[in-house]
PDB file of N, CA and C in Angstrom:
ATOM      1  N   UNK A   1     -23.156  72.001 202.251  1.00  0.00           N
ATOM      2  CA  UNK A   1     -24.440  71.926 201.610  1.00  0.00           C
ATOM      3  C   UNK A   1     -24.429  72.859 200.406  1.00  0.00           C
ATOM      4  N   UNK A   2     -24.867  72.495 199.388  1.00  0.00           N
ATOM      5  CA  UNK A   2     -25.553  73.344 198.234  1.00  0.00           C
ATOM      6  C   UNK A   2     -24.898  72.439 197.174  1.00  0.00           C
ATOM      7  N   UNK A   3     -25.478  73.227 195.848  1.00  0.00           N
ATOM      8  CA  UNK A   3     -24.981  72.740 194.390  1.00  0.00           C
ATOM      9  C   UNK A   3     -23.312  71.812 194.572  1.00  0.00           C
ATOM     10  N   UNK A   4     -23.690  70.707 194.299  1.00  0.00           N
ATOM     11  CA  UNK A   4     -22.659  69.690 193.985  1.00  0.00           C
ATOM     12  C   UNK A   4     -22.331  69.511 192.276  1.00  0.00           C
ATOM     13  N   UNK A   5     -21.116  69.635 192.002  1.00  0.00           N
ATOM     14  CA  UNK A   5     -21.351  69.713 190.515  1.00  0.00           C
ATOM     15  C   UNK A   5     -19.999  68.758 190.399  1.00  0.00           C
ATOM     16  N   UNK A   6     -19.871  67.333 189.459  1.00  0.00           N
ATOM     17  CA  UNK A   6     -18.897  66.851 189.722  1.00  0.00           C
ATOM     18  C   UNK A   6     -18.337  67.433 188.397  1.00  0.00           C
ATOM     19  N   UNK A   7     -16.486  66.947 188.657  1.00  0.00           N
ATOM     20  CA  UNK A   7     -15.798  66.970 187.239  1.00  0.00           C
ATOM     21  C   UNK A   7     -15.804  66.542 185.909  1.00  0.00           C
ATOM     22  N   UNK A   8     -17.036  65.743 185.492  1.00  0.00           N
ATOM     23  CA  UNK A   8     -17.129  64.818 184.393  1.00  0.00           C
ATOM     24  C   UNK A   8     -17.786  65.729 183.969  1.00  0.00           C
ATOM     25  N   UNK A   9     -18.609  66.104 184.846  1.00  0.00           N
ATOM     26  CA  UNK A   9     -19.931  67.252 184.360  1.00  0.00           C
ATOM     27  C   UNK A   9     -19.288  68.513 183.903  1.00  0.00           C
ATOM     28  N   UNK A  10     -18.612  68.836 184.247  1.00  0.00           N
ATOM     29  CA  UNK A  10     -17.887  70.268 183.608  1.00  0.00           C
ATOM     30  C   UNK A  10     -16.915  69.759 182.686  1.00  0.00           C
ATOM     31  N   UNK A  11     -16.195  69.011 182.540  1.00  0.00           N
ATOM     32  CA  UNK A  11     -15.640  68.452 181.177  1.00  0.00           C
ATOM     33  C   UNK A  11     -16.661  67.821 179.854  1.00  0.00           C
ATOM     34  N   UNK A  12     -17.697  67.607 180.187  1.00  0.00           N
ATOM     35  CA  UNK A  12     -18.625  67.209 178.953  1.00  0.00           C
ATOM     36  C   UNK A  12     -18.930  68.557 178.661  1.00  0.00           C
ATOM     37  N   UNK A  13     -19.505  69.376 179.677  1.00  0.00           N
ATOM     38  CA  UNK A  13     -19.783  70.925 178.965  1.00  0.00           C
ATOM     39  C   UNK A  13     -18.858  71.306 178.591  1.00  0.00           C
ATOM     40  N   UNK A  14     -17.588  71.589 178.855  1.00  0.00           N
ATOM     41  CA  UNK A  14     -16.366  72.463 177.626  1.00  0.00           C
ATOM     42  C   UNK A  14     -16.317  71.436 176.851  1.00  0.00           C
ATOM     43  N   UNK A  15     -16.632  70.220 177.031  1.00  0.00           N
ATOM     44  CA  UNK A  15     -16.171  69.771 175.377  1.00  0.00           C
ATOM     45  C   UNK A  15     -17.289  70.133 174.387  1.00  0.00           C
ATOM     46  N   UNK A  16     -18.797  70.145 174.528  1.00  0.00           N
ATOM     47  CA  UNK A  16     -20.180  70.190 174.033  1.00  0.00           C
ATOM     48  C   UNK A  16     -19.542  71.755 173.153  1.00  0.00           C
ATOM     49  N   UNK A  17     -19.863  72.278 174.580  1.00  0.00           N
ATOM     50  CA  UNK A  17     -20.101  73.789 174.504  1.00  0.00           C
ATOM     51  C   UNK A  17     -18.846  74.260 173.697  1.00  0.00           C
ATOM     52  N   UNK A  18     -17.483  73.864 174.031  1.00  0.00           N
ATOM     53  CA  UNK A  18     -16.442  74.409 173.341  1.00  0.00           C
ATOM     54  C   UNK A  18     -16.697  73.759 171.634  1.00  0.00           C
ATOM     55  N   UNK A  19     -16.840  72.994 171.509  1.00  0.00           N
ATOM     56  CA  UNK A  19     -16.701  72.525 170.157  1.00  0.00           C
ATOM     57  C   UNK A  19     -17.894  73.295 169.631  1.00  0.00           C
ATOM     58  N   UNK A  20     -18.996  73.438 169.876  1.00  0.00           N
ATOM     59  CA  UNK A  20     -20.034  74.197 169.489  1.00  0.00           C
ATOM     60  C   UNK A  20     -19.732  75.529 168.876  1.00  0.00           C
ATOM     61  N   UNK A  21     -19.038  76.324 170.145  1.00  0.00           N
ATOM     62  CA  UNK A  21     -18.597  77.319 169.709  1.00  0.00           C
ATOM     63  C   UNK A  21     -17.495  77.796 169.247  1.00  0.00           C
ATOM     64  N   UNK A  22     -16.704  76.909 168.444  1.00  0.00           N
ATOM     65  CA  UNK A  22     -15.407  76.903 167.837  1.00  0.00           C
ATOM     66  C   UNK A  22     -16.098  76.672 166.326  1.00  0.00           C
ATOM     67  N   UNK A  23     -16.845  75.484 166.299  1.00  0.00           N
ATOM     68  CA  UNK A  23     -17.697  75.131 164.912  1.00  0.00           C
ATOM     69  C   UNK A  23     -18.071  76.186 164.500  1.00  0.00           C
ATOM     70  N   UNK A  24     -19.050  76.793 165.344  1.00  0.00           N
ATOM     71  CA  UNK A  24     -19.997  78.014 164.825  1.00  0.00           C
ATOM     72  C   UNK A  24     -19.392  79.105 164.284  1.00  0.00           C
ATOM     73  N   UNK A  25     -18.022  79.453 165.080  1.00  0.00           N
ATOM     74  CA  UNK A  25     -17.131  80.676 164.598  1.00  0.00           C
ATOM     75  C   UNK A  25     -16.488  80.330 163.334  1.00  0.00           C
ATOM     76  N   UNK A  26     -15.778  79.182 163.580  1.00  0.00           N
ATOM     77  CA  UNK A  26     -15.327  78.999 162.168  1.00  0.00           C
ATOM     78  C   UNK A  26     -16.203  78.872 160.826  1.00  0.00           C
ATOM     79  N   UNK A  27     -16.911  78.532 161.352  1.00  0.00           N
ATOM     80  CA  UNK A  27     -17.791  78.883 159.859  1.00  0.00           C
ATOM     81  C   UNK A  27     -18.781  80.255 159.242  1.00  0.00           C
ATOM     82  N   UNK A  28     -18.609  80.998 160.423  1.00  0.00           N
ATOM     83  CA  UNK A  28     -18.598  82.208 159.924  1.00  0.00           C
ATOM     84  C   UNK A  28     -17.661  82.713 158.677  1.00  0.00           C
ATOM     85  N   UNK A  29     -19.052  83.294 157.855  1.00  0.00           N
ATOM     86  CA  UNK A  29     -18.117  83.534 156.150  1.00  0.00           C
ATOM     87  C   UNK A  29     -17.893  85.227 156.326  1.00  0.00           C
ATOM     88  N   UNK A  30     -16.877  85.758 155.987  1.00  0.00           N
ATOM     89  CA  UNK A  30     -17.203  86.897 155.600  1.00  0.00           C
ATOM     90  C   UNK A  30     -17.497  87.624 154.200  1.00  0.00           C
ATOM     91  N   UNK A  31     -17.911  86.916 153.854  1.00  0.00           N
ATOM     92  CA  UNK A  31     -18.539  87.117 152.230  1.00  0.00           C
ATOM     93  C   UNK A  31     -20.066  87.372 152.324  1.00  0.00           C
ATOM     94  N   UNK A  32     -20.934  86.676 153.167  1.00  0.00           N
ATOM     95  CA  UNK A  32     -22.153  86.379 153.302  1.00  0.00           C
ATOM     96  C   UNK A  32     -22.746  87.161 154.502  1.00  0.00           C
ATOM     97  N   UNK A  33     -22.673  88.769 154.851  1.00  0.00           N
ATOM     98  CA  UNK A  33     -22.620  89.041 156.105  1.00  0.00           C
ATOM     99  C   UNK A  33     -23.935  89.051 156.706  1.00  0.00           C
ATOM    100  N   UNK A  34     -25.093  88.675 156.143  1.00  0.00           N
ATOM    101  CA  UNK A  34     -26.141  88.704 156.948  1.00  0.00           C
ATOM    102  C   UNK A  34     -25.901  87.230 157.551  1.00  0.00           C
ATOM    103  N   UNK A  35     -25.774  86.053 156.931  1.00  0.00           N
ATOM    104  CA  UNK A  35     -25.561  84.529 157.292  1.00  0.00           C
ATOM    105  C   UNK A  35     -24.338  85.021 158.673  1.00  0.00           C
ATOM    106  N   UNK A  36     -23.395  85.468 157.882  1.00  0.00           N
ATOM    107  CA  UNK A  36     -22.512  85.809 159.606  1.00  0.00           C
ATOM    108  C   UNK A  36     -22.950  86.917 160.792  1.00  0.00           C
ATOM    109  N   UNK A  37     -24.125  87.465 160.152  1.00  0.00           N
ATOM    110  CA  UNK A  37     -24.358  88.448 161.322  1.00  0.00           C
ATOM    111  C   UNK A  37     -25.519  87.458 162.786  1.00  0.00           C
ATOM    112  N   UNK A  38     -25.910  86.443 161.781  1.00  0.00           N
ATOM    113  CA  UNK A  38     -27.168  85.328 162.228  1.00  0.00           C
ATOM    114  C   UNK A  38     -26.189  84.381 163.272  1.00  0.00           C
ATOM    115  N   UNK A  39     -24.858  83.992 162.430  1.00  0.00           N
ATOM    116  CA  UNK A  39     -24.345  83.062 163.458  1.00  0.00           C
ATOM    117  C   UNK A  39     -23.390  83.644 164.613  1.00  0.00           C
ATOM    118  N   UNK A  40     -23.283  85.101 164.613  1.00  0.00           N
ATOM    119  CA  UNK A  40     -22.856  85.549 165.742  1.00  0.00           C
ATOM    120  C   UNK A  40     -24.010  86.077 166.647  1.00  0.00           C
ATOM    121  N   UNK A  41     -24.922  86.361 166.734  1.00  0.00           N
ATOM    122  CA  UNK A  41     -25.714  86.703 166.813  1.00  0.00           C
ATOM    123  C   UNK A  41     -26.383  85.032 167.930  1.00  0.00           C
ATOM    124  N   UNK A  42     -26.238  83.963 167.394  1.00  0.00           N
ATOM    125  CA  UNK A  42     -26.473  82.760 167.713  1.00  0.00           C
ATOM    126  C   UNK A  42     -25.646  82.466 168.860  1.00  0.00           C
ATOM    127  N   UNK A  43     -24.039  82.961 168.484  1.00  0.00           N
ATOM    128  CA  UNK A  43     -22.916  82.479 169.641  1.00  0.00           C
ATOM    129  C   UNK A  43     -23.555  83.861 171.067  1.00  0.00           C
ATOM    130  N   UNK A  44     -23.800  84.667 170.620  1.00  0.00           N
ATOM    131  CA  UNK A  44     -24.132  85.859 171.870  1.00  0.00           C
ATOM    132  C   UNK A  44     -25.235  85.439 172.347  1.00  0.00           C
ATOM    133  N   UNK A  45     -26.747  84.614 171.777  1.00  0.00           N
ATOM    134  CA  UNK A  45     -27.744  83.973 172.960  1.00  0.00           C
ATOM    135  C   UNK A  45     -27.761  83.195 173.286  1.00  0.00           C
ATOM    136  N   UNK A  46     -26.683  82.155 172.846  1.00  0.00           N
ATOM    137  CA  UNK A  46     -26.040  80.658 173.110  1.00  0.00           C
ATOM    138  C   UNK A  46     -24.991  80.955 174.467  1.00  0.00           C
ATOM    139  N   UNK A  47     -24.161  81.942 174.662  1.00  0.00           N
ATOM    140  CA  UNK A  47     -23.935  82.475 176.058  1.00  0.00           C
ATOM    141  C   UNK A  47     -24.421  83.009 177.290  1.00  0.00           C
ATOM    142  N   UNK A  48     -25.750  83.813 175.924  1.00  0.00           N
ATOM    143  CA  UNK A  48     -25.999  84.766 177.411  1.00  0.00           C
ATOM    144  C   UNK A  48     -27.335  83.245 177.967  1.00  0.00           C
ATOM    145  N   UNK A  49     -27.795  82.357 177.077  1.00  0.00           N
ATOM    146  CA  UNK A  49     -28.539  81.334 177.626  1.00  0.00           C
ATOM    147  C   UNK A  49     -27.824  80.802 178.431  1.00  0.00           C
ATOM    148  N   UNK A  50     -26.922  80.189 178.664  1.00  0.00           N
ATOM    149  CA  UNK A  50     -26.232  79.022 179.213  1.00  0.00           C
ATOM    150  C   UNK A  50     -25.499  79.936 180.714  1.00  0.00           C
ATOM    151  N   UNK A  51     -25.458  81.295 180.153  1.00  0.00           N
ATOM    152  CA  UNK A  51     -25.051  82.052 181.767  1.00  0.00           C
ATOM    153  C   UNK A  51     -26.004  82.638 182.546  1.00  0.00           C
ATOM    154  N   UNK A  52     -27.232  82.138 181.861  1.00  0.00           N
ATOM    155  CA  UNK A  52     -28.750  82.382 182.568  1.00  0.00           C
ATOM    156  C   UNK A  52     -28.746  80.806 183.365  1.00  0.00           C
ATOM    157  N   UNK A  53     -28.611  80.030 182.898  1.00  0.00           N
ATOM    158  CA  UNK A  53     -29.051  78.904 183.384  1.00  0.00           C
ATOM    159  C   UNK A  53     -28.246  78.381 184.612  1.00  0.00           C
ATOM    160  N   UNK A  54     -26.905  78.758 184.479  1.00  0.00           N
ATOM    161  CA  UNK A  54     -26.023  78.314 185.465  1.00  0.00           C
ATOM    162  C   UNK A  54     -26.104  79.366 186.654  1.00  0.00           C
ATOM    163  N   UNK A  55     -26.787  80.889 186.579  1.00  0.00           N
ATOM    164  CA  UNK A  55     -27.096  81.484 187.583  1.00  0.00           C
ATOM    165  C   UNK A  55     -28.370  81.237 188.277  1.00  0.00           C
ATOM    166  N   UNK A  56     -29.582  80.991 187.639  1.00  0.00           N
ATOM    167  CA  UNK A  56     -30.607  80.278 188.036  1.00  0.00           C
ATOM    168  C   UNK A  56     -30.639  79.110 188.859  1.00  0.00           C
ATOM    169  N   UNK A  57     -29.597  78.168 188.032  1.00  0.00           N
ATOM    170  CA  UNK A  57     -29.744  76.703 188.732  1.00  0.00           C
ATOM    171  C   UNK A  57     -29.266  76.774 190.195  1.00  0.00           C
ATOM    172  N   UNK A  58     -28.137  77.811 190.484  1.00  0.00           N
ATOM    173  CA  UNK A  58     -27.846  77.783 191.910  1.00  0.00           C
ATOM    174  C   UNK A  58     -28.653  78.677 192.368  1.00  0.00           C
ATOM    175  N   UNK A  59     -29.175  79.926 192.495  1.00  0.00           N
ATOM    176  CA  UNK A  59     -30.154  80.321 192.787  1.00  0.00           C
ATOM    177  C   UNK A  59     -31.569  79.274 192.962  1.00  0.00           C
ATOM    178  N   UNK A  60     -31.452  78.505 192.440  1.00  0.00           N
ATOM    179  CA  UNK A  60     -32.723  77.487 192.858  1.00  0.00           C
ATOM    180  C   UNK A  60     -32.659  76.475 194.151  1.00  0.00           C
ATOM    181  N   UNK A  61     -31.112  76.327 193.537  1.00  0.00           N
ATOM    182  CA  UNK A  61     -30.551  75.320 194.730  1.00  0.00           C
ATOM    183  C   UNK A  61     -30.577  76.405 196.343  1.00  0.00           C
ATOM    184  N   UNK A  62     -30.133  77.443 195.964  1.00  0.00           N
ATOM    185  CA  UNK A  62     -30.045  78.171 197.318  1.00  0.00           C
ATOM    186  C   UNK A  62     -31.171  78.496 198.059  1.00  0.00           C
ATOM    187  N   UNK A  63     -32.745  78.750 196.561  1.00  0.00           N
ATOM    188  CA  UNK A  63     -34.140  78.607 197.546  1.00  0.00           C
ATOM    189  C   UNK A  63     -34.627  77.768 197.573  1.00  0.00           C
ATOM    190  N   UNK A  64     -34.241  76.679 197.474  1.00  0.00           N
ATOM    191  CA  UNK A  64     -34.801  75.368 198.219  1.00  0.00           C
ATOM    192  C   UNK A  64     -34.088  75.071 199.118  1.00  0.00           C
ATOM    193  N   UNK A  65     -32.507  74.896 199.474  1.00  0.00           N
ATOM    194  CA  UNK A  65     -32.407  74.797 200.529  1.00  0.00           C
ATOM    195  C   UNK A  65     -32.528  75.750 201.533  1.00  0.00           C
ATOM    196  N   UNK A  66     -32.785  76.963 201.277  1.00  0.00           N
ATOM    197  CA  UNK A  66     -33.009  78.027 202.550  1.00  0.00           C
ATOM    198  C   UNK A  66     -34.371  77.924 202.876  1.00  0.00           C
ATOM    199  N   UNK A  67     -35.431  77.227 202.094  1.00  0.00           N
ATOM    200  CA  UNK A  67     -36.854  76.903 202.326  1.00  0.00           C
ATOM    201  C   UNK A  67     -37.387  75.497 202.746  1.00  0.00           C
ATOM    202  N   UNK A  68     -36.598  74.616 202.755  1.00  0.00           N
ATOM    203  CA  UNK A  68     -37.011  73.294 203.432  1.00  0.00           C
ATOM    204  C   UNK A  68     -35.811  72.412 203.989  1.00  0.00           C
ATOM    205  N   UNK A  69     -35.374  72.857 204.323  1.00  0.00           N
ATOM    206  CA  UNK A  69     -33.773  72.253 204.976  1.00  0.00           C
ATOM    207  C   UNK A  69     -34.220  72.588 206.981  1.00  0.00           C
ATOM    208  N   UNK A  70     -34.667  73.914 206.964  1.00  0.00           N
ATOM    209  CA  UNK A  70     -35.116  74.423 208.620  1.00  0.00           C
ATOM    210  C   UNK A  70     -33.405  74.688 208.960  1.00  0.00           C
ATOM    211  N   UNK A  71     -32.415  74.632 208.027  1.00  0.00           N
ATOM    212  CA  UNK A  71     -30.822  74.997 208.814  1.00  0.00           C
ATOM    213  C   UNK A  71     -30.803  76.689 208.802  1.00  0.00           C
ATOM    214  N   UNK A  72     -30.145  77.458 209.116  1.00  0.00           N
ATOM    215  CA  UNK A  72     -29.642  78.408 208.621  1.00  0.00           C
ATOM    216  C   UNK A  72     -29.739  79.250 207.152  1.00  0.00           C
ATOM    217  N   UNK A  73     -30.256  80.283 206.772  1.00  0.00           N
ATOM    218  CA  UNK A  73     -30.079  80.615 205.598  1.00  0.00           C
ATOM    219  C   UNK A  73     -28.387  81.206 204.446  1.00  0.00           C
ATOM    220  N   UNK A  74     -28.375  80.231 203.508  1.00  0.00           N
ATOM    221  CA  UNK A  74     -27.151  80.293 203.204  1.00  0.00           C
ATOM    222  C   UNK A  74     -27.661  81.162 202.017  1.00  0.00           C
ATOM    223  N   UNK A  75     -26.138  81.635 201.204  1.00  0.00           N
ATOM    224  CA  UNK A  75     -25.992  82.185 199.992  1.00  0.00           C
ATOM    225  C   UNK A  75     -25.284  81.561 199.132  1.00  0.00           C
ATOM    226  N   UNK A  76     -25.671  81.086 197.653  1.00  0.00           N
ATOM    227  CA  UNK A  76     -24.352  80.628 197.181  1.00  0.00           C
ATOM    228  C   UNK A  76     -24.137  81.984 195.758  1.00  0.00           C
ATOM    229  N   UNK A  77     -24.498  83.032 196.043  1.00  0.00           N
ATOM    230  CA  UNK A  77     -23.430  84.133 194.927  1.00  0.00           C
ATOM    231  C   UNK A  77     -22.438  84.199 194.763  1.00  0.00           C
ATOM    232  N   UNK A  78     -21.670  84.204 195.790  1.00  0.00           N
ATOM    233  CA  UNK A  78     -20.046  84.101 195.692  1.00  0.00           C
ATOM    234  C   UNK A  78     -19.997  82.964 194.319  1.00  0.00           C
ATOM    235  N   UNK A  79     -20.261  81.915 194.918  1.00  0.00           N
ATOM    236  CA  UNK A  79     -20.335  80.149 194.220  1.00  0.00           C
ATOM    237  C   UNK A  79     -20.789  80.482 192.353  1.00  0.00           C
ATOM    238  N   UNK A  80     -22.191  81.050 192.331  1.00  0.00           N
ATOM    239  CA  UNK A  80     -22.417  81.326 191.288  1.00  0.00           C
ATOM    240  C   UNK A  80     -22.092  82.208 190.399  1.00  0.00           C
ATOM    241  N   UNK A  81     -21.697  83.550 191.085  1.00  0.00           N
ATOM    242  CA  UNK A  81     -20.588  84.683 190.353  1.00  0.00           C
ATOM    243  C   UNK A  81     -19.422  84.165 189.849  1.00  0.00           C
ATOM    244  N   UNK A  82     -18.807  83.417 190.802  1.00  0.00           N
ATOM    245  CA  UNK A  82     -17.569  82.918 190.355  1.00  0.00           C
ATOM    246  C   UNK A  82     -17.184  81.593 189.358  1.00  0.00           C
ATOM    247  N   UNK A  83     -18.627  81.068 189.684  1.00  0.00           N
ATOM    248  CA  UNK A  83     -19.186  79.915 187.875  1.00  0.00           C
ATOM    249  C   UNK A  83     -19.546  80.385 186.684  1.00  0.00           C
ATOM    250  N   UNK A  84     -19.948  82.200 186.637  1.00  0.00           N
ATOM    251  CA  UNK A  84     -20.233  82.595 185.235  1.00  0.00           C
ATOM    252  C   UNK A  84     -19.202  83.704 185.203  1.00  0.00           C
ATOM    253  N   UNK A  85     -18.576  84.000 185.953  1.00  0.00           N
ATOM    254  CA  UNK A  85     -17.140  84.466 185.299  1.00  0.00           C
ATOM    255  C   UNK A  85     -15.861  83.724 184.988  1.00  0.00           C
ATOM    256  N   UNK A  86     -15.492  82.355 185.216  1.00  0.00           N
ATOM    257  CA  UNK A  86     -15.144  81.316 184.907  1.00  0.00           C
ATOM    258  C   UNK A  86     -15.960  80.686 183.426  1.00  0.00           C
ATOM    259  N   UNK A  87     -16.830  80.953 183.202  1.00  0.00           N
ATOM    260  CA  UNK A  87     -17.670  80.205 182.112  1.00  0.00           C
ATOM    261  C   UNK A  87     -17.206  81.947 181.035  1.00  0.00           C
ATOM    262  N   UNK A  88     -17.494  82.987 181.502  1.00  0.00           N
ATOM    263  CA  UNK A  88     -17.107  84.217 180.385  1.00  0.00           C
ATOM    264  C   UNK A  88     -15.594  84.135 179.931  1.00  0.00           C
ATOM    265  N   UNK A  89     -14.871  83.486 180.776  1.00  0.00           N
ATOM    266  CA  UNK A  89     -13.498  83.622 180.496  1.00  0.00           C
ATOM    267  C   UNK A  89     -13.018  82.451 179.659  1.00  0.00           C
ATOM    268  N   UNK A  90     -13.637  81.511 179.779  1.00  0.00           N
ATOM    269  CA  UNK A  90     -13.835  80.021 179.036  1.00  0.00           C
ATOM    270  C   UNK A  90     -14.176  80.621 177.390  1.00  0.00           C
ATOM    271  N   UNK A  91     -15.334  81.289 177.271  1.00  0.00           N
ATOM    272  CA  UNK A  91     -15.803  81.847 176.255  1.00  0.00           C
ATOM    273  C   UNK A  91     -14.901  82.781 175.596  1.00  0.00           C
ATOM    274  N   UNK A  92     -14.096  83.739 176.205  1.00  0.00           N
ATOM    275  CA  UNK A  92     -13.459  84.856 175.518  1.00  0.00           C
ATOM    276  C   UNK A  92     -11.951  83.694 175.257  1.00  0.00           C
ATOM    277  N   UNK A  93     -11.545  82.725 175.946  1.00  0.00           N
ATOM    278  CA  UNK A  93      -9.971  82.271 175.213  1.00  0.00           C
ATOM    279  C   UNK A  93     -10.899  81.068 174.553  1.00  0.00           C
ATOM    280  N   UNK A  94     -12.243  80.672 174.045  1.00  0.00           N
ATOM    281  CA  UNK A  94     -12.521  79.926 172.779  1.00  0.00           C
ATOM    282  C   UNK A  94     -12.400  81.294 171.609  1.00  0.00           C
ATOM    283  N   UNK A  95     -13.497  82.325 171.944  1.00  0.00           N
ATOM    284  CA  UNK A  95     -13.696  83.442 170.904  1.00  0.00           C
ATOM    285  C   UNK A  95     -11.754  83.642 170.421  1.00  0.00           C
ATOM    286  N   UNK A  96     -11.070  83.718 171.302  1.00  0.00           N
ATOM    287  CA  UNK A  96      -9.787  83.985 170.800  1.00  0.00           C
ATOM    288  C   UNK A  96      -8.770  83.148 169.894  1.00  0.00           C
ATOM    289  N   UNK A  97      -9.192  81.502 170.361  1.00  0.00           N
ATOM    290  CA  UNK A  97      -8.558  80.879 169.974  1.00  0.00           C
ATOM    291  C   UNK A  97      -9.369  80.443 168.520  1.00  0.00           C
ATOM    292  N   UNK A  98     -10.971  80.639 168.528  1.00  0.00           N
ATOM    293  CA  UNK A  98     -11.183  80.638 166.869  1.00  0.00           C
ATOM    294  C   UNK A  98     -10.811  81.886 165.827  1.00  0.00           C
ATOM    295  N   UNK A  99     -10.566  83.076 166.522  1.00  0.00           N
ATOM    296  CA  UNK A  99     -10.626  84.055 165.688  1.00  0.00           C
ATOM    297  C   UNK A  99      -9.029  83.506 165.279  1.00  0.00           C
ATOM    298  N   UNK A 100      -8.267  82.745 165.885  1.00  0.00           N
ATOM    299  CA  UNK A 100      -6.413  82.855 165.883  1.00  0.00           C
ATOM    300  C   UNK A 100      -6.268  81.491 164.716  1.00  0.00           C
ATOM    301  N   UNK A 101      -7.647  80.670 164.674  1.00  0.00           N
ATOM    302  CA  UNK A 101      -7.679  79.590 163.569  1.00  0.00           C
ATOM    303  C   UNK A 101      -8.565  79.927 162.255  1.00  0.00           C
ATOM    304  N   UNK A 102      -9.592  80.911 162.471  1.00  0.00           N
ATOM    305  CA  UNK A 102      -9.705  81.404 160.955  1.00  0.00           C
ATOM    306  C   UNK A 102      -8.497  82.403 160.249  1.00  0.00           C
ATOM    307  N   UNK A 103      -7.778  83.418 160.844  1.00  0.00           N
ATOM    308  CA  UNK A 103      -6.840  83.639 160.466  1.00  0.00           C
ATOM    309  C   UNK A 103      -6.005  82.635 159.753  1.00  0.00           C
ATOM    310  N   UNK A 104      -5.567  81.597 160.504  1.00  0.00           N
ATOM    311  CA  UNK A 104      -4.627  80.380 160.178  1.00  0.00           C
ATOM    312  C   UNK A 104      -5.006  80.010 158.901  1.00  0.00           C
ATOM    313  N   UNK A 105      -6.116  79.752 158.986  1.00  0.00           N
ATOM    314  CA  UNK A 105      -7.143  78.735 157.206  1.00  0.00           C
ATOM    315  C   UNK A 105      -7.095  79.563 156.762  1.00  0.00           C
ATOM    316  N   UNK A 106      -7.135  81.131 156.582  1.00  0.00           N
ATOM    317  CA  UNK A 106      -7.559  82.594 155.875  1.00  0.00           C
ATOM    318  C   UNK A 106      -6.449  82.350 155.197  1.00  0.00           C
ATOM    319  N   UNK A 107      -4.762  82.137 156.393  1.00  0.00           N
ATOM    320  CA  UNK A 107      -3.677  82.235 155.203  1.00  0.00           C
ATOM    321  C   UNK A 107      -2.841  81.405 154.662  1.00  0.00           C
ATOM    322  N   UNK A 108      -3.683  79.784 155.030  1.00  0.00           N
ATOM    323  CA  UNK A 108      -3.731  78.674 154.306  1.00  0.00           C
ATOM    324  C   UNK A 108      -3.873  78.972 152.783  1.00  0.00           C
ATOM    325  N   UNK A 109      -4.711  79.146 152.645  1.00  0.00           N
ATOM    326  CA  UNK A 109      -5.980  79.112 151.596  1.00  0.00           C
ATOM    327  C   UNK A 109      -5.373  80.335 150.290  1.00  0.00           C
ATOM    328  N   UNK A 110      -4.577  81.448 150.998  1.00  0.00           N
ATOM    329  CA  UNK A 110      -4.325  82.570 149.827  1.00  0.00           C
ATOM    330  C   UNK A 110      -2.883  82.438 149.573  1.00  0.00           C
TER     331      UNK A 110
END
């Protein structure tokens, strides 16, 4: 029992979410630093949103079923700790792998 989440569903989010935040980094200018201070600034509540939501949503799932099911009271933290540290680590090898492709175009370009 609890949060069922299939595989299609977590492959549409890294593709959404990853391309989102690969777009957004790369177009960070460093010429323009208030415009880049806005779109990092965007990628940090665009995470900390989406690692609000995925701790909530099982937390919801866990008080509804511990409130109208009449089974046993379960926990799913383990479940949900281990979905937003999986989702931070997702985030830090995108943050890595755009910072490793503006470099790339940086020494395209000169």
């Amino acid at each position: 029992m609890g949060l069922k989440i299939e595989i299609y569903e977590i492959i549409i989010f890294m593709l959404v979410y990853g391309g989102l935040f690969i777009y957004i980094l790369r177009s960070i200018s460093s010429k323009n630093k208030t415009i880049a201070y806005i779109k990092s600034a965007f990628l940090i509540i665009l995470y900390i949103f989406i690692g609000t939501i995925i701790w909530f949503t099982y937390k919801a799932e866990e008080y509804h079923i511990n409130n109208h099911s009449g089974l046993e009271p379960i926990s799913v933290t383990n479940e949900a700790t281990l979905v937003v540290v999986g989702f931070s680590i997702y985030s830090i090898i995108l943050l890595l792998f755009g910072i490793h492709l503006k470099r790339k175009r940086h020494s395209v370009n000169t």
